[in-house]
C-alpha atoms as a PDB file:
ATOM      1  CA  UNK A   1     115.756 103.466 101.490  1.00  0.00           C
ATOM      2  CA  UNK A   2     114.939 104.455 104.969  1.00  0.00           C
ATOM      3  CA  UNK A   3     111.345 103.930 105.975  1.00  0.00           C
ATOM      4  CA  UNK A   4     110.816 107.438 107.417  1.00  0.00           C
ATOM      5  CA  UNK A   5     112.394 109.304 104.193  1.00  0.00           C
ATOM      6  CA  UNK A   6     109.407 107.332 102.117  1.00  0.00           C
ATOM      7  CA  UNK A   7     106.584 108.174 104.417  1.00  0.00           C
ATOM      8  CA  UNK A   8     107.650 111.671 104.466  1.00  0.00           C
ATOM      9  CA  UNK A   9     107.081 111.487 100.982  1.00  0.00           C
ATOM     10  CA  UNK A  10     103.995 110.017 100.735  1.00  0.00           C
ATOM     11  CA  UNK A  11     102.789 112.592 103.434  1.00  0.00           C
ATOM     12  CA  UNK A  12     104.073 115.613 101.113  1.00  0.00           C
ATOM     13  CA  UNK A  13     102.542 114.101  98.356  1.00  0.00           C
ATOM     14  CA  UNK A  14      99.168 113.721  99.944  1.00  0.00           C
ATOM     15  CA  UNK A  15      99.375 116.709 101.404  1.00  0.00           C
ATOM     16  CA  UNK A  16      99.946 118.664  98.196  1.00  0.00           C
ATOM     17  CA  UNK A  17      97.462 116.631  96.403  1.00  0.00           C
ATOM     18  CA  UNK A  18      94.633 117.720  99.027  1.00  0.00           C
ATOM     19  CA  UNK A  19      95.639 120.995  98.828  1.00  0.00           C
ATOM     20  CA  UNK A  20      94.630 120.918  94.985  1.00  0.00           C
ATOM     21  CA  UNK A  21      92.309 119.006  95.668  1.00  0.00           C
ATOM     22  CA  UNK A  22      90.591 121.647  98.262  1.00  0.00           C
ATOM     23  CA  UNK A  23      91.391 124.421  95.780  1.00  0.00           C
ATOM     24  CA  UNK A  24      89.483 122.599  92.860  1.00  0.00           C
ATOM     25  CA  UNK A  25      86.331 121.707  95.374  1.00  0.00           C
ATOM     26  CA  UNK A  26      86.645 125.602  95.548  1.00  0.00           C
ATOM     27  CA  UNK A  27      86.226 126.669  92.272  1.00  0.00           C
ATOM     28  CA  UNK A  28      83.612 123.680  91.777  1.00  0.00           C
ATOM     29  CA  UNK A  29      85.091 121.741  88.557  1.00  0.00           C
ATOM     30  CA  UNK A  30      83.494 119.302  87.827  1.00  0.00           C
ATOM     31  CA  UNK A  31      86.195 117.077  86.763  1.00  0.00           C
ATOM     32  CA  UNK A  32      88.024 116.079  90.122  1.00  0.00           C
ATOM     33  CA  UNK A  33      88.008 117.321  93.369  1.00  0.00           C
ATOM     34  CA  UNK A  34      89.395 116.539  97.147  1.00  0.00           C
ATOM     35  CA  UNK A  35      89.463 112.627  96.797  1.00  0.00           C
ATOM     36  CA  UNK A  36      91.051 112.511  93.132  1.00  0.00           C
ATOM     37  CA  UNK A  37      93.773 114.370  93.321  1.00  0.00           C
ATOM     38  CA  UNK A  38      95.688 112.739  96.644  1.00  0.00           C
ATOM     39  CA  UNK A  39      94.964 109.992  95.336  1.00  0.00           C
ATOM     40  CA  UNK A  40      96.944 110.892  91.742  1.00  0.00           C
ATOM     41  CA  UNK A  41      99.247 112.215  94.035  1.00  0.00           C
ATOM     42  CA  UNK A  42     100.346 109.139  95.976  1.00  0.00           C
ATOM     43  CA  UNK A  43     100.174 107.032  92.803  1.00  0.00           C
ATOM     44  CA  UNK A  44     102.621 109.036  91.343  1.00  0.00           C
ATOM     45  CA  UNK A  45     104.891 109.232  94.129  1.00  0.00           C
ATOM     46  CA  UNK A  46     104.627 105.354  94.803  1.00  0.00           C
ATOM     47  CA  UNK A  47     105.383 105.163  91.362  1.00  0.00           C
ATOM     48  CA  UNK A  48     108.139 107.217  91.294  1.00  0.00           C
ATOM     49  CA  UNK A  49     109.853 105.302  94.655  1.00  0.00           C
ATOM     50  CA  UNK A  50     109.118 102.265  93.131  1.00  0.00           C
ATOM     51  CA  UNK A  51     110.940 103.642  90.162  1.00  0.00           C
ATOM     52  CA  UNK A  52     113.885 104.324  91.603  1.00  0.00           C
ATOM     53  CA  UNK A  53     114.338 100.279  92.616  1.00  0.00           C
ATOM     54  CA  UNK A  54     113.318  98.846  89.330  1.00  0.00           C
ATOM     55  CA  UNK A  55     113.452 101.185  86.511  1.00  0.00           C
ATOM     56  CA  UNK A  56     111.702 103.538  85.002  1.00  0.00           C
ATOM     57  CA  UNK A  57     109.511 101.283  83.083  1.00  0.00           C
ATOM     58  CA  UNK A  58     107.189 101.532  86.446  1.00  0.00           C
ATOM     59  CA  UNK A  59     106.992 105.005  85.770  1.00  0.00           C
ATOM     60  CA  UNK A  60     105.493 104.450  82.183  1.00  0.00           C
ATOM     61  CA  UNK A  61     103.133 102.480  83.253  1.00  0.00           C
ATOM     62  CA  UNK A  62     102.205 104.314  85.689  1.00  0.00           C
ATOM     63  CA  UNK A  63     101.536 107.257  83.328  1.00  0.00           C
ATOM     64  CA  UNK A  64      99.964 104.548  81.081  1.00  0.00           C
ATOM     65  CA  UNK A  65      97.683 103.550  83.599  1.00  0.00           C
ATOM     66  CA  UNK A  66      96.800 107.555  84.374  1.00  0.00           C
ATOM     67  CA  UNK A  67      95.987 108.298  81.044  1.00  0.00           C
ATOM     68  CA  UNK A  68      93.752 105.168  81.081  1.00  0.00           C
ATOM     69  CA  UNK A  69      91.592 106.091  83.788  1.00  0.00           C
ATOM     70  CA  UNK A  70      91.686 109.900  82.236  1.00  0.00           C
ATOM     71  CA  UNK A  71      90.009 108.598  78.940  1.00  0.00           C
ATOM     72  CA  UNK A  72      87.838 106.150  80.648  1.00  0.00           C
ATOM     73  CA  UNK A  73      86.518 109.110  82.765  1.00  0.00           C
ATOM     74  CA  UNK A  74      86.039 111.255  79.443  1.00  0.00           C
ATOM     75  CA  UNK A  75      84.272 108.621  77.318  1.00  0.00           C
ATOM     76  CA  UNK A  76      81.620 107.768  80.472  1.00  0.00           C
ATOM     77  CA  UNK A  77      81.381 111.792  80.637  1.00  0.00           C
ATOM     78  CA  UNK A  78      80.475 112.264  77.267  1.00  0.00           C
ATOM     79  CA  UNK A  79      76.896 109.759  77.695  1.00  0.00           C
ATOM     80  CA  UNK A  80      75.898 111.488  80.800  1.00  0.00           C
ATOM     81  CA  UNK A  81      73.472 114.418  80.049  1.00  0.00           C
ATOM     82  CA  UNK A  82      75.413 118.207  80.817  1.00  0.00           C
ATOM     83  CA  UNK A  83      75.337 119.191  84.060  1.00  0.00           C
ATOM     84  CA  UNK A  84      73.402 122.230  84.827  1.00  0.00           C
ATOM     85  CA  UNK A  85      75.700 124.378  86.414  1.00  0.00           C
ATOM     86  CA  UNK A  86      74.353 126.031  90.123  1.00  0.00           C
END
């Protein structure tokens, strides 16, 4: 694949994942904000592109891995004390 093709789509995807990000800053949620979603983002793209070359058993762990970290976040959520909301 040709070099500029992927970084094009890297650049969309972070692009589009700051742009959710921004949004969700916006509407303060507490959950995740400007840095976690290009991040998501380019994981899932880089997963996806690596997909493409060896299967989509890349792909599932990738989603593995998401859902991971998603239930990881939850569980160290759940001993903080609630957030008082400003």
């Amino acid at each position: 694949m040709d070099p500029l093709v992927t970084f094009q789509k890297l650049g969309i995807a972070l692009g589009l994942g700051l742009l959710v990000g921004l949004q969700r800053e916006y509407a303060v949620s507490p959950l995740a904000g400007i840095r976690t979603f290009p991040v998501i983002t380019v994981f899932g793209t880089v997963c996806g592109l690596l997909g493409q070359q060896f299967g989509g058993w890349v792909v599932g762990m990738g989603v593995a891995a998401l859902a991971a970290l998603v239930v990881v976040g939850n569980v160290a959520k759940m001993g903080r004390a609630p957030a008082i909301p400003v």
